[in-house]
Protein backbone atom coordinates (compact mmCIF):
# COMPACT_ATOMS: atom_id res chain seq x y z
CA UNK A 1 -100.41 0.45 -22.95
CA UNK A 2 -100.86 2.63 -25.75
CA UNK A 3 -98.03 5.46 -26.55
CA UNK A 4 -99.49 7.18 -28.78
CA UNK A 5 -97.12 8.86 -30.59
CA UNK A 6 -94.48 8.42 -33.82
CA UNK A 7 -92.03 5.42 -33.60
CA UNK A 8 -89.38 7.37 -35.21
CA UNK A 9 -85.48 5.80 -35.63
CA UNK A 10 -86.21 3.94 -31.70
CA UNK A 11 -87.61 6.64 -29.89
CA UNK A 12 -91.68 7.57 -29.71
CA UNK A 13 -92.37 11.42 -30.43
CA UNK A 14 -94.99 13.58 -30.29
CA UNK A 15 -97.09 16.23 -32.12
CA UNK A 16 -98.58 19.80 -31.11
CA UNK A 17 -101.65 18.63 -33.03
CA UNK A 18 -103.24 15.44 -32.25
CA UNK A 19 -106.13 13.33 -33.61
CA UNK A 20 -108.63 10.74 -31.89
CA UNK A 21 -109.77 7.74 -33.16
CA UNK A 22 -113.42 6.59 -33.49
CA UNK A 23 -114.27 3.75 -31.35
CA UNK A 24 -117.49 1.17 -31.55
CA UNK A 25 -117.54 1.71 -27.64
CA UNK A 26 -115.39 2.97 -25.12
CA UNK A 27 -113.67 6.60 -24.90
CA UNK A 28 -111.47 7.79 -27.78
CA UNK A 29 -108.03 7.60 -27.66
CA UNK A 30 -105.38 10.31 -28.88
CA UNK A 31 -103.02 10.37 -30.79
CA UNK A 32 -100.11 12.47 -32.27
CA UNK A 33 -100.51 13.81 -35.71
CA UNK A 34 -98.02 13.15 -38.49
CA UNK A 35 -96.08 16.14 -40.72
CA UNK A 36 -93.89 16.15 -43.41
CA UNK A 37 -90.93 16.61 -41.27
CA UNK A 38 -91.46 13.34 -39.55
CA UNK A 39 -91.74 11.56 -42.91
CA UNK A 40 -88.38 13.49 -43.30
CA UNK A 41 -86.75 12.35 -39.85
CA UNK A 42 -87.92 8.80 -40.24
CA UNK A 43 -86.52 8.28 -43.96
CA UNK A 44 -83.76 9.43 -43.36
CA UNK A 45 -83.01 7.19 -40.45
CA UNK A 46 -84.33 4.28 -42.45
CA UNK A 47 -81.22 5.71 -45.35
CA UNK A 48 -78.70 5.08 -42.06
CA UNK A 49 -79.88 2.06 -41.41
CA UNK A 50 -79.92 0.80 -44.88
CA UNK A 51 -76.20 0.28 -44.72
CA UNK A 52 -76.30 -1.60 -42.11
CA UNK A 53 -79.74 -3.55 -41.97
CA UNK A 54 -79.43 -3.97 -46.04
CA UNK A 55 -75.59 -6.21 -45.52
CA UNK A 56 -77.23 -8.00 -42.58
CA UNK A 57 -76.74 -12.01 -43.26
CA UNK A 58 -80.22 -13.86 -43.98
CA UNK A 59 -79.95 -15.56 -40.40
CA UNK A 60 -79.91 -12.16 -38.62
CA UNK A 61 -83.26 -10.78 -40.79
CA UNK A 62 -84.13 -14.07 -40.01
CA UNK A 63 -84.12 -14.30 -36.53
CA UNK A 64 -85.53 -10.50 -36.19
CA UNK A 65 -88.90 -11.36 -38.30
CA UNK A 66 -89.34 -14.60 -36.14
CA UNK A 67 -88.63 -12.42 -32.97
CA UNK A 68 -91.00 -9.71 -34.35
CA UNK A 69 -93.83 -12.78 -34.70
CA UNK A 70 -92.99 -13.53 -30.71
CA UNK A 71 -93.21 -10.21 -29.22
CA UNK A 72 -96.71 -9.51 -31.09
CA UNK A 73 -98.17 -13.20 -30.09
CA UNK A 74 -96.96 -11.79 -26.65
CA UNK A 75 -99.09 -8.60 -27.16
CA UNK A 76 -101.92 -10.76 -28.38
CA UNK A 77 -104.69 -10.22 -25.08
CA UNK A 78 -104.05 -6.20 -25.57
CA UNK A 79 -104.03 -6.45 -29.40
CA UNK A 80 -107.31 -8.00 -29.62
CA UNK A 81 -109.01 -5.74 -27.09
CA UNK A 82 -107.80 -2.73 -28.93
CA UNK A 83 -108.72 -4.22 -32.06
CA UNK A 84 -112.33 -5.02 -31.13
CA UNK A 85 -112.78 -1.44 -29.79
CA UNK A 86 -111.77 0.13 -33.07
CA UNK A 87 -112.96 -1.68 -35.76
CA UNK A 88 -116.00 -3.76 -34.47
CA UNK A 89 -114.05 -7.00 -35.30
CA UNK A 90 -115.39 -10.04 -33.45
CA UNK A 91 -112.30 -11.75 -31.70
CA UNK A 92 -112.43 -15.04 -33.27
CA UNK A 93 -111.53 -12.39 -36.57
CA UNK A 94 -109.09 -10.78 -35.17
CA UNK A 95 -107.34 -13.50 -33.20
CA UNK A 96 -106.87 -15.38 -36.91
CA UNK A 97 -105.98 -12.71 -38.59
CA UNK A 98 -102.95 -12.52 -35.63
CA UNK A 99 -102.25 -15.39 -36.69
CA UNK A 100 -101.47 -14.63 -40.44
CA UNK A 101 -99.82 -12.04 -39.92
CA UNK A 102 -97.13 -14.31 -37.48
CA UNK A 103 -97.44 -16.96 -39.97
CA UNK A 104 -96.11 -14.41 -42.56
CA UNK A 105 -93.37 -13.37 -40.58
CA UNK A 106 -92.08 -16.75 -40.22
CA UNK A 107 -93.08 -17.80 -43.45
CA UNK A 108 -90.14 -15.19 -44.68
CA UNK A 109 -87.52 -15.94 -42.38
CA UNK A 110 -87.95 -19.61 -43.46
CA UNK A 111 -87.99 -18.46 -47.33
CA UNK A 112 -85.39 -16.39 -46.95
CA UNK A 113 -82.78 -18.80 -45.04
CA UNK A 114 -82.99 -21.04 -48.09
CA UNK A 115 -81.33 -18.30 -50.34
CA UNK A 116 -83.42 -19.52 -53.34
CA UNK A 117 -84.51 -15.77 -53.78
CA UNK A 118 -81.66 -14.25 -54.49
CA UNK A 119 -81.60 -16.11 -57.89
CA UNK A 120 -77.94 -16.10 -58.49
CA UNK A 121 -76.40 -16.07 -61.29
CA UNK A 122 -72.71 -16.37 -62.56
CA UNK A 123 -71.03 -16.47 -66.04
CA UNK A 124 -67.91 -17.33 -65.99
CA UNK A 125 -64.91 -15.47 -67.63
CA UNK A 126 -64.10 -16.07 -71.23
CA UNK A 127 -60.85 -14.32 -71.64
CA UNK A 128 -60.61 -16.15 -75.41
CA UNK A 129 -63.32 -15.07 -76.68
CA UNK A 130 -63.58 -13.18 -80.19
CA UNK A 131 -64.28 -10.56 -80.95
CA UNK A 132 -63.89 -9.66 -77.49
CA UNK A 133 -63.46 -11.57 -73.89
CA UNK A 134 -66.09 -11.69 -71.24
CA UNK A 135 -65.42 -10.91 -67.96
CA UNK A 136 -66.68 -12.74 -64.96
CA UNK A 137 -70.42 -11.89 -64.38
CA UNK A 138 -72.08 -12.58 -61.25
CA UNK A 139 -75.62 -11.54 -60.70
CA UNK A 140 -77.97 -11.55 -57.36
CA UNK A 141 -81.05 -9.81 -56.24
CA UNK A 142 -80.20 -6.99 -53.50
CA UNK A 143 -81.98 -4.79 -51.47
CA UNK A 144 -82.93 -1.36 -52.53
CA UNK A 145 -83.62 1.10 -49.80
CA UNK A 146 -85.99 2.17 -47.36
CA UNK A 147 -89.79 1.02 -48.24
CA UNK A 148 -92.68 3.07 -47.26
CA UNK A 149 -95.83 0.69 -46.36
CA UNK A 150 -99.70 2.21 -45.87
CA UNK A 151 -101.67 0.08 -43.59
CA UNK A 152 -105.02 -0.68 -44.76
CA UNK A 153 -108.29 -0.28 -42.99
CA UNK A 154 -110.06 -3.70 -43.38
CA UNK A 155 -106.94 -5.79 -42.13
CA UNK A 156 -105.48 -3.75 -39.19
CA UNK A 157 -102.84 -6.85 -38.59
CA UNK A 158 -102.21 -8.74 -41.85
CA UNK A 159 -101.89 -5.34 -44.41
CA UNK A 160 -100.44 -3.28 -42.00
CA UNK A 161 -97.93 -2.08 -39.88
CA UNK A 162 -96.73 -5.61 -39.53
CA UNK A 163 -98.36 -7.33 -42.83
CA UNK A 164 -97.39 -8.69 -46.02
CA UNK A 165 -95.53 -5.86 -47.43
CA UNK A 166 -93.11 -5.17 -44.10
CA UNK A 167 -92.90 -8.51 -43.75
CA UNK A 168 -91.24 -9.02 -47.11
CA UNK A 169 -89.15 -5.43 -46.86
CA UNK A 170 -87.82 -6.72 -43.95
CA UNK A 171 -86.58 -9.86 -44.94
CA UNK A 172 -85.17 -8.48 -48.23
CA UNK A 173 -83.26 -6.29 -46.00
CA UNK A 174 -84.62 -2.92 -46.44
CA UNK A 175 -85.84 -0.41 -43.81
CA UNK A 176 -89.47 0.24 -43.06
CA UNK A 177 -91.41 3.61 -42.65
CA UNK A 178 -95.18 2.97 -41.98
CA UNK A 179 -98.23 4.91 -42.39
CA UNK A 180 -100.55 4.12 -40.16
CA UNK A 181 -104.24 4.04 -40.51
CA UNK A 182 -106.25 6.35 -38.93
CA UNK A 183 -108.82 3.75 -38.79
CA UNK A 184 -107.33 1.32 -36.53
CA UNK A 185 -104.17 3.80 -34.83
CA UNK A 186 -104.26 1.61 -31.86
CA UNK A 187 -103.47 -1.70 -33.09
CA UNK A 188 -100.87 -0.15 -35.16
CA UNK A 189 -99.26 1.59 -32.06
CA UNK A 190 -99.29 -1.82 -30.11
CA UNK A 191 -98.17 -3.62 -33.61
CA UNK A 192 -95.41 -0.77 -33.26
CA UNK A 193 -94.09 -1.64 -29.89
CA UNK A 194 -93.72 -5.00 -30.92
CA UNK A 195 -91.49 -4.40 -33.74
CA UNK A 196 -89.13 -2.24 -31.59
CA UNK A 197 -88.74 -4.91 -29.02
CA UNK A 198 -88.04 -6.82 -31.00
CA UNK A 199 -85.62 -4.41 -33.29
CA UNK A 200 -83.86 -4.27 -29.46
CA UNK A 201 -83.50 -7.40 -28.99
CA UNK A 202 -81.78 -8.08 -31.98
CA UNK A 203 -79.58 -5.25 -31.70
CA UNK A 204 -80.00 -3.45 -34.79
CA UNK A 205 -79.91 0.05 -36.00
CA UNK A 206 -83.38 1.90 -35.01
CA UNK A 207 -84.32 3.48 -38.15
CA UNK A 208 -84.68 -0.28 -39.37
CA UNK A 209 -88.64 0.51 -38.79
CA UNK A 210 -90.24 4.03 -38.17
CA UNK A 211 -94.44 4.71 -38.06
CA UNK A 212 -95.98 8.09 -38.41
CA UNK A 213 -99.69 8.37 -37.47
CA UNK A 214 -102.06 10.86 -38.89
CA UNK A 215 -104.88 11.31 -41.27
CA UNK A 216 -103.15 14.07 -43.43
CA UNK A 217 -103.14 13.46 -47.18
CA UNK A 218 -99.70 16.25 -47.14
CA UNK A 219 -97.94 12.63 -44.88
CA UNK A 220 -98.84 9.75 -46.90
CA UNK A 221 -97.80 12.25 -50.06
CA UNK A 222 -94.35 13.72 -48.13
CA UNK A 223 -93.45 9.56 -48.06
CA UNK A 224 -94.43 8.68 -51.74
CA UNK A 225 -92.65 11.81 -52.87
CA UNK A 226 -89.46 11.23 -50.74
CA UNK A 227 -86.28 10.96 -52.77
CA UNK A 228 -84.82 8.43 -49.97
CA UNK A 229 -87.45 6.09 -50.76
CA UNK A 230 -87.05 3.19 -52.97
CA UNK A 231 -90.38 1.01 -53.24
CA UNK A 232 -93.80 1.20 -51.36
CA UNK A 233 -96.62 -1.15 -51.02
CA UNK A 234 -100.17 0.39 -50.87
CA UNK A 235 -103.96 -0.70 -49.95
CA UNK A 236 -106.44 1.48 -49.49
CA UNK A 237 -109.37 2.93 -51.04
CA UNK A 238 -110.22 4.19 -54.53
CA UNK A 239 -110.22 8.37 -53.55
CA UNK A 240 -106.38 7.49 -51.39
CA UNK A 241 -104.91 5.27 -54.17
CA UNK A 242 -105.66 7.64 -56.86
CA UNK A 243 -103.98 10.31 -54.67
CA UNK A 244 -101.29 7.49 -54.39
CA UNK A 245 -101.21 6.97 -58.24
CA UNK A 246 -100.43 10.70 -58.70
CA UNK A 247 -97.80 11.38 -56.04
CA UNK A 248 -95.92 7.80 -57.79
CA UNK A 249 -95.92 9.28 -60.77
CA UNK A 250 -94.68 13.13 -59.44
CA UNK A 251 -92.45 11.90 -57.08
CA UNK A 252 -88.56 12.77 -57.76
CA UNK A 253 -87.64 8.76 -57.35
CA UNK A 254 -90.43 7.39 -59.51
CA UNK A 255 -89.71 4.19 -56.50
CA UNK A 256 -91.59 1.08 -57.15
CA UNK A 257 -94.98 0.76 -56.24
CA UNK A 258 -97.21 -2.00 -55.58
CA UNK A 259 -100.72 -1.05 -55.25
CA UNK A 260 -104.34 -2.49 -54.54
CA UNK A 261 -107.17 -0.14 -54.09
CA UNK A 262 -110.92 0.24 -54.46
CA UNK A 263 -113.05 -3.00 -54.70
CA UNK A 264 -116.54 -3.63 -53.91
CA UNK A 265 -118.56 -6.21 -53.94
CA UNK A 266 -122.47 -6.81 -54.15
CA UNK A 267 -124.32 -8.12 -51.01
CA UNK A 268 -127.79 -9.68 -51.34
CA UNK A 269 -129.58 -9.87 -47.80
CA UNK A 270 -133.19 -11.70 -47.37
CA UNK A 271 -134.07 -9.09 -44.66
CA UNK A 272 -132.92 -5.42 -44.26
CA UNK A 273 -132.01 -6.20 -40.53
CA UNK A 274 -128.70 -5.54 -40.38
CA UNK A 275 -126.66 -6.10 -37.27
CA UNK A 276 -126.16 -2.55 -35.45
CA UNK A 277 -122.34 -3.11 -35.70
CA UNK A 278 -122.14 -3.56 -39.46
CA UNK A 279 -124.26 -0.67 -40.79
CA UNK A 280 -127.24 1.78 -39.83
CA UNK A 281 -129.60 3.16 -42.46
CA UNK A 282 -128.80 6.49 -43.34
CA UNK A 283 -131.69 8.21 -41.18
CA UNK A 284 -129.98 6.95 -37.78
CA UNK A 285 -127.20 9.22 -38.94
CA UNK A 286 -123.26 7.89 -39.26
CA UNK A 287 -122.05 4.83 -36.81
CA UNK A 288 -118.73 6.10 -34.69
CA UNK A 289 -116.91 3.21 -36.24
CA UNK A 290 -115.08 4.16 -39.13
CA UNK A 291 -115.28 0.20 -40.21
CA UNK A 292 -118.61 0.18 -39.81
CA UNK A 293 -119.23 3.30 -41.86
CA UNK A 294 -117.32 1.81 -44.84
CA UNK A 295 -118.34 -1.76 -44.50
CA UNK A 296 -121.07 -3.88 -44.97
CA UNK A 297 -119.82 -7.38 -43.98
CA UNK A 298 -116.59 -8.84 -42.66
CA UNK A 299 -114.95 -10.32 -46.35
CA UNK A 300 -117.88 -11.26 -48.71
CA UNK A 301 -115.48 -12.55 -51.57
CA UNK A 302 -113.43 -9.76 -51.90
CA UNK A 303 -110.69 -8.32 -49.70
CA UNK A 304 -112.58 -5.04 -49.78
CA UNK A 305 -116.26 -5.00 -48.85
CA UNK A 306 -117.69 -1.68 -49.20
CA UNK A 307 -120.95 -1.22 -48.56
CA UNK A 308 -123.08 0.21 -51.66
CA UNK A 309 -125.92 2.85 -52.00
CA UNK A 310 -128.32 0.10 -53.58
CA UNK A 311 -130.18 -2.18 -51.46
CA UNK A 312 -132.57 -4.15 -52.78
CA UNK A 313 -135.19 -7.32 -52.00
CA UNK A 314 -134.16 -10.68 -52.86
CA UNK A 315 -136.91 -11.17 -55.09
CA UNK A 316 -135.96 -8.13 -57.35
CA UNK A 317 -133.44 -9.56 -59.75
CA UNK A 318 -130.07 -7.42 -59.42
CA UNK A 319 -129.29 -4.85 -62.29
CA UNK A 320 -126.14 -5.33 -64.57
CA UNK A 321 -125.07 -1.47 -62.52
CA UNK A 322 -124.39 -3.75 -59.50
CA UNK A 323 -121.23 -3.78 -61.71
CA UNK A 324 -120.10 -0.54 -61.45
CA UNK A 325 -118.24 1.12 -58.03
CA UNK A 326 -120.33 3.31 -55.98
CA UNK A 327 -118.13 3.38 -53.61
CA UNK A 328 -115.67 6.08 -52.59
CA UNK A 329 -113.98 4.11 -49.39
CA UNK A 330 -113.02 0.97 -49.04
């Protein structure tokens, strides 16, 4: 069952303004609305936990990724139902891409039991050395704070709310706080529920992992911008990660970003029948799904397919300008 609202330090909370989600079939859903003063609550939870979560041992970040991979393979039936009704996704898709995301979850705990990544690093004292001694030096990668992560909107399980960048937050031992897509707010609320069973389970502090919903620029900007936070991972599309790319560069923190926005790629199609679900021409007006309206095709070699204003015969030969983005969504 769908909350609906902010995951915020444990506890789910609501919004006086709410938004709805745009379904291939079925009724909407609601959903609470994100502010800047959620951003502010959940950072600062994910700061409290940070002193905790961030001296955890390996095995206990360990066992909480591999019991976060559990509780969503236990959500899988609901997942993939809300997932389909969003985003248009045939199950086969979605069920696989389940199954990456667990696989990365459990992929980490593995990698980070072995302690490899930590690279340490010691140099012994030299007390007799001229002109000066060394001291002892010791050296080993640490955590760094509370990560913000946005989900994406063409992998509502594997780059977001529990994907790739979480994944490895987590099991570096930094809190979470989570933007969720507007495009797929379900999934990510179920994805959600997951996380904080499993967060219970394991007995650790609840701003370990916080999501805000919402489809507010002034959120995604209030978490870039946020003193408190030390790194975030990005994907999205070109207009959102040039937004991104300016909040980074304002923010107070100048945190470490890793980005990936804006890709298209060129279809070629023997017949101009598309399938209903993946695109309409534009004088049947805008399809509810917001998927649909930004993509042509599941992953045609690229991670982001947008669909193009050019469509042409296969018998016309394609023009160098297939090269260049005509795309403003990903």
């Amino acid at each position: 069952m769908l909350k609906g609202n902010h995951l915020i330090a444990g506890e789910w909370v609501g919004s006086d303004a709410t938004f709805a989600n745009e379904p291939v079939s079925g009724t909407p859903d609601s959903f609470a609305a994100g502010t800047p003063d959620h951003v502010a609550r959940a950072v600062q939870a994910g700061e409290e936990a940070f002193w905790s979560y961030g001296w955890s041992t390996r095995a206990e970040r360990a066992a909480f990724l591999r019991r976060i991979a559990d509780e969503i393979e236990s959500r899988g039936a609901a997942i993939t139902a809300q997932g389909q009704k969003e985003t248009g996704l045939p199950a086969a898709r979605l069920e696989g891409e389940r199954g990456r995301t667990t696989g990365q979850l459990r992929l980490f705990a593995d990698h980070i039991e072995k302690g490899d990544y930590l690279d340490r690093r010691h140099d012994p004292a030299l007390p007799d050395r001229q002109p000066l001694p060394r001291p002892d030096l010791r050296l080993m990668q640490r955590p760094v704070g509370p990560v913000a992560v946005f989900g994406a909107s063409n992998f509502p399980l594997a780059f977001s709310t529990a994907g790739g960048d979480t994944a490895s937050a987590l099991a570096a031992g930094c809190p979470v706080v989570v933007k969720g897509h507007p495009a797929h707010p379900g999934v990510s609320d179920l994805v959600a529920q997951a996380i904080d069973a499993a967060r219970r389970v394991c007995g650790l502090h609840p701003g370990v992992f916080s999501q805000i919903l919402g489809q507010s620029h002034g959120v995604g900007q209030a978490l870039v911008q946020h003193p408190l936070i030390r790194a975030v991972g990005f994907t999205g599309s070109l207009a959102g990660g040039g937004r991104f790319s300016i909040y980074a560069r304002r923010g107070p923190s100048r945190s470490r970003s890793s980005a990936s926005w804006g890709r298209s790629t060129p279809s070629s199609f023997s017949t101009m029948r598309w399938p209903v679900a993946a695109a309409r021409s534009p004088k049947a007006g805008p399809p509810r799904s917001r998927w649909a309206r930004g993509s042509s095709a599941q992953i045609p070699a690229s991670s982001c397919c947008a669909r193009g204003r050019r469509q042409r015969p296969l018998w016309r030969p394609l023009e160098p300008r297939w090269r260049r983005s005509e795309c403003r969504r990903c």
